[in-house]
C-alpha atoms as a PDB file:
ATOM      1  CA  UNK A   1      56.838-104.372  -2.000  1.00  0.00           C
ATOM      2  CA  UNK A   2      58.460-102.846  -5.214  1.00  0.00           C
ATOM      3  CA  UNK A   3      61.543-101.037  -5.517  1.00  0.00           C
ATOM      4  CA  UNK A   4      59.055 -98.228  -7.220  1.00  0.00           C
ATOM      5  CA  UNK A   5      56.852 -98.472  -4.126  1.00  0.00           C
ATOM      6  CA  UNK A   6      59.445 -98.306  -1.512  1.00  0.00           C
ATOM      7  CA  UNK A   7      60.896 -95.202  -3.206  1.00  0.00           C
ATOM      8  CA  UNK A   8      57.526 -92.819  -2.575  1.00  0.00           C
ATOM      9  CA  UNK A   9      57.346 -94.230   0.633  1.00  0.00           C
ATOM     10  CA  UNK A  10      56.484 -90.914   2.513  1.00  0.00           C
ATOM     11  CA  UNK A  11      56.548 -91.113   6.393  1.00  0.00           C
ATOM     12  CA  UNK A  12      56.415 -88.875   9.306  1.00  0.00           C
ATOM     13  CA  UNK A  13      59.172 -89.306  11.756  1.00  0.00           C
ATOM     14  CA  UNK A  14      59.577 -87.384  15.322  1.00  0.00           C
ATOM     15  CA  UNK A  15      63.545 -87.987  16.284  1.00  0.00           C
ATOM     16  CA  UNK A  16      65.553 -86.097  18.230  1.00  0.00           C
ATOM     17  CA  UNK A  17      68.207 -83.359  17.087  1.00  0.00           C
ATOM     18  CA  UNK A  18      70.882 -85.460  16.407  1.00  0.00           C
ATOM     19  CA  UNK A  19      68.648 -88.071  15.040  1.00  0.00           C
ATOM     20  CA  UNK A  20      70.007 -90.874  17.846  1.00  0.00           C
ATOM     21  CA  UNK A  21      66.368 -91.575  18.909  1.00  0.00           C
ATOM     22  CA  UNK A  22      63.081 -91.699  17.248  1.00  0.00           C
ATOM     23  CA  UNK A  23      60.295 -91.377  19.146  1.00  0.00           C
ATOM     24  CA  UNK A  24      57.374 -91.759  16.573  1.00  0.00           C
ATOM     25  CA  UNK A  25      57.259 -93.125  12.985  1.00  0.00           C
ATOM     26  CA  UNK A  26      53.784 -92.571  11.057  1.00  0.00           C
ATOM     27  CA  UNK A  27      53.172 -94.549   7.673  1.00  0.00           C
ATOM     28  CA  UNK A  28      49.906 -93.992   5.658  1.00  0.00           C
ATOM     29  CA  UNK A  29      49.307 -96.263   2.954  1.00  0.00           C
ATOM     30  CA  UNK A  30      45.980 -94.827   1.775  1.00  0.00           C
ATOM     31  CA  UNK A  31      46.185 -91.155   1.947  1.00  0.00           C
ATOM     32  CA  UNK A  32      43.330 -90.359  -0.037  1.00  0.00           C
ATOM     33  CA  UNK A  33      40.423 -92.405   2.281  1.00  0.00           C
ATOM     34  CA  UNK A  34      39.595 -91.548   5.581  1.00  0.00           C
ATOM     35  CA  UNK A  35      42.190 -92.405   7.985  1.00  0.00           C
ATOM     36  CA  UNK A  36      41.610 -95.550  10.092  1.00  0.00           C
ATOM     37  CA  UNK A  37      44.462 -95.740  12.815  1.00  0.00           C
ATOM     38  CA  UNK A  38      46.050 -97.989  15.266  1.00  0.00           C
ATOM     39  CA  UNK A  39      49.032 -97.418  17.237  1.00  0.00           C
ATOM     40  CA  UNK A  40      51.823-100.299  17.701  1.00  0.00           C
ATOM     41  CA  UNK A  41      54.348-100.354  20.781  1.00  0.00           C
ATOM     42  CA  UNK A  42      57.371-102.160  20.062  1.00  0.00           C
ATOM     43  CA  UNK A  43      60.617-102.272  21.048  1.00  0.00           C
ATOM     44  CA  UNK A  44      63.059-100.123  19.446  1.00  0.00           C
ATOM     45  CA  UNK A  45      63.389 -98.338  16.165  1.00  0.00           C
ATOM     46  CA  UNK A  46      65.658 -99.867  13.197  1.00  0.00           C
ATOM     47  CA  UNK A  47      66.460 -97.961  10.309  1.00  0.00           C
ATOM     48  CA  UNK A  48      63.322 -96.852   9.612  1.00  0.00           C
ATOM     49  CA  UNK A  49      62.905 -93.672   8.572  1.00  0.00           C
ATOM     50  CA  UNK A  50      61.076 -90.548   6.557  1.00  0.00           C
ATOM     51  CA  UNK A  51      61.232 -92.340   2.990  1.00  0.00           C
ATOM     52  CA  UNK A  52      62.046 -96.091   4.010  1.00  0.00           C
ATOM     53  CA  UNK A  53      60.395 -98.831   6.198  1.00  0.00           C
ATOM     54  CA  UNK A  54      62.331-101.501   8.214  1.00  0.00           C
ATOM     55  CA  UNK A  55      61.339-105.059   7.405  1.00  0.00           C
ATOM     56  CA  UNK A  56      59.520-105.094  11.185  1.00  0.00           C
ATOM     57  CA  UNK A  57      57.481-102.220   9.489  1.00  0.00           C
ATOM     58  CA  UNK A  58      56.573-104.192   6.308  1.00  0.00           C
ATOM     59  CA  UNK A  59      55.228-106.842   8.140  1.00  0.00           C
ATOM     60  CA  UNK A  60      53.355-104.357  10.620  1.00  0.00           C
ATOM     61  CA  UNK A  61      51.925-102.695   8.005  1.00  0.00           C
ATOM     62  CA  UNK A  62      50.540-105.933   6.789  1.00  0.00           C
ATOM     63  CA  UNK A  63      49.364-106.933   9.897  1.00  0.00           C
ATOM     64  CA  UNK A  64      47.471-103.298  10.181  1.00  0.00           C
ATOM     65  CA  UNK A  65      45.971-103.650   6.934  1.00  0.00           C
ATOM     66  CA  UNK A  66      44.001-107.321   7.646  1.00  0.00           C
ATOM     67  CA  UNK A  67      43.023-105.705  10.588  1.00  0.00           C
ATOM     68  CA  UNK A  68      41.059-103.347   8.890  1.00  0.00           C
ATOM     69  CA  UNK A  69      43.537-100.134   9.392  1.00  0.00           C
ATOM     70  CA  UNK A  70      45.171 -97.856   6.548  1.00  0.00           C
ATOM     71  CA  UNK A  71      47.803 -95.890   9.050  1.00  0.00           C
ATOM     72  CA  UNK A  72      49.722 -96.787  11.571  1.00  0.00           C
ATOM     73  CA  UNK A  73      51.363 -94.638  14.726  1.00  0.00           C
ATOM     74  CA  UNK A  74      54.643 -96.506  15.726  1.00  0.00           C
ATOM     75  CA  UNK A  75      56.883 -96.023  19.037  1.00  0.00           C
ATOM     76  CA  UNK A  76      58.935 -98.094  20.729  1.00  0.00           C
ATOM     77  CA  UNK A  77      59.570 -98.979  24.397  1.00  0.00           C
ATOM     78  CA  UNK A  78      63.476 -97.947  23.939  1.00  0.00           C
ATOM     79  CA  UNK A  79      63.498 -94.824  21.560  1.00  0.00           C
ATOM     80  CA  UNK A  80      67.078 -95.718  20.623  1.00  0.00           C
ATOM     81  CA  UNK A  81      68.058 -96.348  17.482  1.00  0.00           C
ATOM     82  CA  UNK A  82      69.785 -99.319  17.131  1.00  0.00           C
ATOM     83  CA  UNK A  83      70.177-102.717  14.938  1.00  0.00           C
ATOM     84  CA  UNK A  84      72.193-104.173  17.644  1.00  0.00           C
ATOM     85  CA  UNK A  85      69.871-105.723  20.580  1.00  0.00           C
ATOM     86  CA  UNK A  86      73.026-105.691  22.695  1.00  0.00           C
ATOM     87  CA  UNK A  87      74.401-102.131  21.757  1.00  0.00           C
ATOM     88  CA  UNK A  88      71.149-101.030  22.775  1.00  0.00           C
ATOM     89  CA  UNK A  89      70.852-102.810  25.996  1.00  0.00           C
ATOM     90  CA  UNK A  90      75.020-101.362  27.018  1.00  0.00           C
ATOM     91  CA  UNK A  91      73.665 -97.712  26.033  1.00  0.00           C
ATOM     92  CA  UNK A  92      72.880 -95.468  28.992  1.00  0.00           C
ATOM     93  CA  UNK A  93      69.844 -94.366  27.850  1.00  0.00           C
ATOM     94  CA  UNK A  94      68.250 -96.389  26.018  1.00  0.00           C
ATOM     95  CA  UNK A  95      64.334 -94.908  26.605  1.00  0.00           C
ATOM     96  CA  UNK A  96      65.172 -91.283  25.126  1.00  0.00           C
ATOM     97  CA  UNK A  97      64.338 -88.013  27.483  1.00  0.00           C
ATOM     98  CA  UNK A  98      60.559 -87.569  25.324  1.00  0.00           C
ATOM     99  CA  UNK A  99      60.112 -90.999  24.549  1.00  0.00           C
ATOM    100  CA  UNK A 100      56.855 -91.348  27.442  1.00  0.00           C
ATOM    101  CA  UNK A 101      55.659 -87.817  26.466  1.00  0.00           C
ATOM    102  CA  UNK A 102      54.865 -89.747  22.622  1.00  0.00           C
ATOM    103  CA  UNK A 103      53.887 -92.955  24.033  1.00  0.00           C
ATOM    104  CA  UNK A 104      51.318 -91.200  26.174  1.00  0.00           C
ATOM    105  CA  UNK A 105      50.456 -88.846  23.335  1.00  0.00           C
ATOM    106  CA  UNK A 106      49.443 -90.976  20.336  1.00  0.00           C
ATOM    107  CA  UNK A 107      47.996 -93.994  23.612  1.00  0.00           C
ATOM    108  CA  UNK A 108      45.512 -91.647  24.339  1.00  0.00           C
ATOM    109  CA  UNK A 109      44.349 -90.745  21.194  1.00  0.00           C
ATOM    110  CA  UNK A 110      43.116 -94.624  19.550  1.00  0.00           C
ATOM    111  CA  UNK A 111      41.560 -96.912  20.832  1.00  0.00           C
ATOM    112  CA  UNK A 112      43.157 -99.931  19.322  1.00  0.00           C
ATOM    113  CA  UNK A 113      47.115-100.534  20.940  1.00  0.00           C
ATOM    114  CA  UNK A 114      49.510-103.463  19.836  1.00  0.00           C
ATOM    115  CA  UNK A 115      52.344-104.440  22.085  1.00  0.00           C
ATOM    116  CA  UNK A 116      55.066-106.409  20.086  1.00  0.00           C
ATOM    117  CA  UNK A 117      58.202-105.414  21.816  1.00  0.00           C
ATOM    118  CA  UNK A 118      58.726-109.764  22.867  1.00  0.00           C
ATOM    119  CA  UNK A 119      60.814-110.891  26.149  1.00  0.00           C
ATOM    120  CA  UNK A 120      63.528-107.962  25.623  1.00  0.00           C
ATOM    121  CA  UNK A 121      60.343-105.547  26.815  1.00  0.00           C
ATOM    122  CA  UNK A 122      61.866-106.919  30.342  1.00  0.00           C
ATOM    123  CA  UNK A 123      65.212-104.785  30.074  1.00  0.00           C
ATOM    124  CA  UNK A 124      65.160-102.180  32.453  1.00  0.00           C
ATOM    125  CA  UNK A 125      61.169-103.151  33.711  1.00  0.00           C
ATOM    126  CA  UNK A 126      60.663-100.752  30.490  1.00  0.00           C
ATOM    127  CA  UNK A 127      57.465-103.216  29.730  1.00  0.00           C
ATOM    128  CA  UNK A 128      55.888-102.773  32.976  1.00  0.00           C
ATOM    129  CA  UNK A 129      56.707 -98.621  32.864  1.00  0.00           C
ATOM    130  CA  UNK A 130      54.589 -98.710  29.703  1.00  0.00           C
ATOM    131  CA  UNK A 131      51.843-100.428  30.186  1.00  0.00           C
ATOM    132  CA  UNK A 132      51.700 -98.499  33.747  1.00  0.00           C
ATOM    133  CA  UNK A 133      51.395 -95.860  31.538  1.00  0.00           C
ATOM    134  CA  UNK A 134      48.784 -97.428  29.648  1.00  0.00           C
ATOM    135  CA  UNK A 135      46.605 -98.435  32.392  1.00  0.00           C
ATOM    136  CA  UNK A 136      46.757 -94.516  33.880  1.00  0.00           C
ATOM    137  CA  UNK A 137      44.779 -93.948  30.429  1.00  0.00           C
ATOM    138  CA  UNK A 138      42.436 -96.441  31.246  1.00  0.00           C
ATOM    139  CA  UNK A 139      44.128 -99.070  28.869  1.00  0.00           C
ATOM    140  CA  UNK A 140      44.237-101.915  31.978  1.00  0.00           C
ATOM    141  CA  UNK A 141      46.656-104.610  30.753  1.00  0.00           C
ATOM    142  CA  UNK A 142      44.226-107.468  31.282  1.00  0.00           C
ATOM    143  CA  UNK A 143      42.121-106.278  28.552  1.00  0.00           C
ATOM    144  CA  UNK A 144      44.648-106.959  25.968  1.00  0.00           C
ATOM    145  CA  UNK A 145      44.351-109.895  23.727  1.00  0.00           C
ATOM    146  CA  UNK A 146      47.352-112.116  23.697  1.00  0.00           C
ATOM    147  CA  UNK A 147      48.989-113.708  20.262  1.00  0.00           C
ATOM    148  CA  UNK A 148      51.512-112.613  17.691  1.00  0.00           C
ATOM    149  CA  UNK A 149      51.152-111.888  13.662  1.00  0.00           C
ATOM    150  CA  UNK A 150      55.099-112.592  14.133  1.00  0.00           C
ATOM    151  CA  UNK A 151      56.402-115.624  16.606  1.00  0.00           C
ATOM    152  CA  UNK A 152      56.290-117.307  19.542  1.00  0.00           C
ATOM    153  CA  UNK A 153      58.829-115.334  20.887  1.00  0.00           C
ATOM    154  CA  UNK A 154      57.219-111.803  20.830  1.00  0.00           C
ATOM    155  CA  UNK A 155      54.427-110.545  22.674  1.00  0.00           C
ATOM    156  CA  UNK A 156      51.558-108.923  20.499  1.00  0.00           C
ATOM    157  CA  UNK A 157      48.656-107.626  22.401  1.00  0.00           C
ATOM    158  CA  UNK A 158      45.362-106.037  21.078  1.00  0.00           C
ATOM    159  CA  UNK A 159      43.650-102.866  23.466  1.00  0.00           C
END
């Protein structure tokens, strides 16, 4: 991506007050078509933000787009923000207060859900909360397809 395309880069962020969590991140790349969604569930937000993407972002966004989608709805298992994997497995609360009131939210709103929040979804059973959560919409975890965009290591899944 260019430095002049990363500079209009306009998204919509829900964090909390003091900005310590972020509980949804919304990127559009084609505002002027018809939106065509999908929501991705990963594992906790970087340093993404209202006028920059992360480089987990970038390569979401390119994943969305061979999919066939021009906007993407982002939250995380751990709401947290956090480079540090370990920093954010010490912290006492990790998950954020209204991080399941956005999961649930945006979840029941499209039909097509990607889990890529890899083995470190197992902190806290935080990947079996969420896709509990899931399956109470109707989004049953054995309907998801299994494989990554990313690595081995992380867990993508398709609703």
């Amino acid at each position: 991506m260019s430095n002049s395309k990363r500079r209009s880069i306009v998204n919509q962020c829900v964090f909390s007050a003091d900005r310590r969590y972020r509980y949804l991140l919304i990127h559009r790349w084609e505002p002027e078509l018809p939106e065509r969604p999908c929501m991705w569930i990963a594992l906790n937000p970087s340093i993404a933000d209202e006028s920059r993407l992360d480089n987990t972002l970038t390569r979401i966004r390119s994943f969305s787009t061979v999919a066939g989608f021009n906007v993407f709805y982002m939250v995380n298992l751990f709401a947290l923000v956090s480079t540090d994997l370990r920093a954010m497995k010490r912290h006492p609360e990790p998950v954020g207060k209204d991080n399941d009131v956005h999961i649930h939210r945006i979840a029941a709103q499209f039909p097509t859900i990607y889990v890529a929040w890899g083995a470190n979804g197992r902190h806290l059973e935080r990947d079996r909360e969420v896709l509990r959560l899931l399956a109470q919409l109707g989004r049953p975890d054995n309907n998801l397809d299994l494989g990554s965009p990313f690595s081995s290591k992380q867990t993508c899944r398709r609703q």
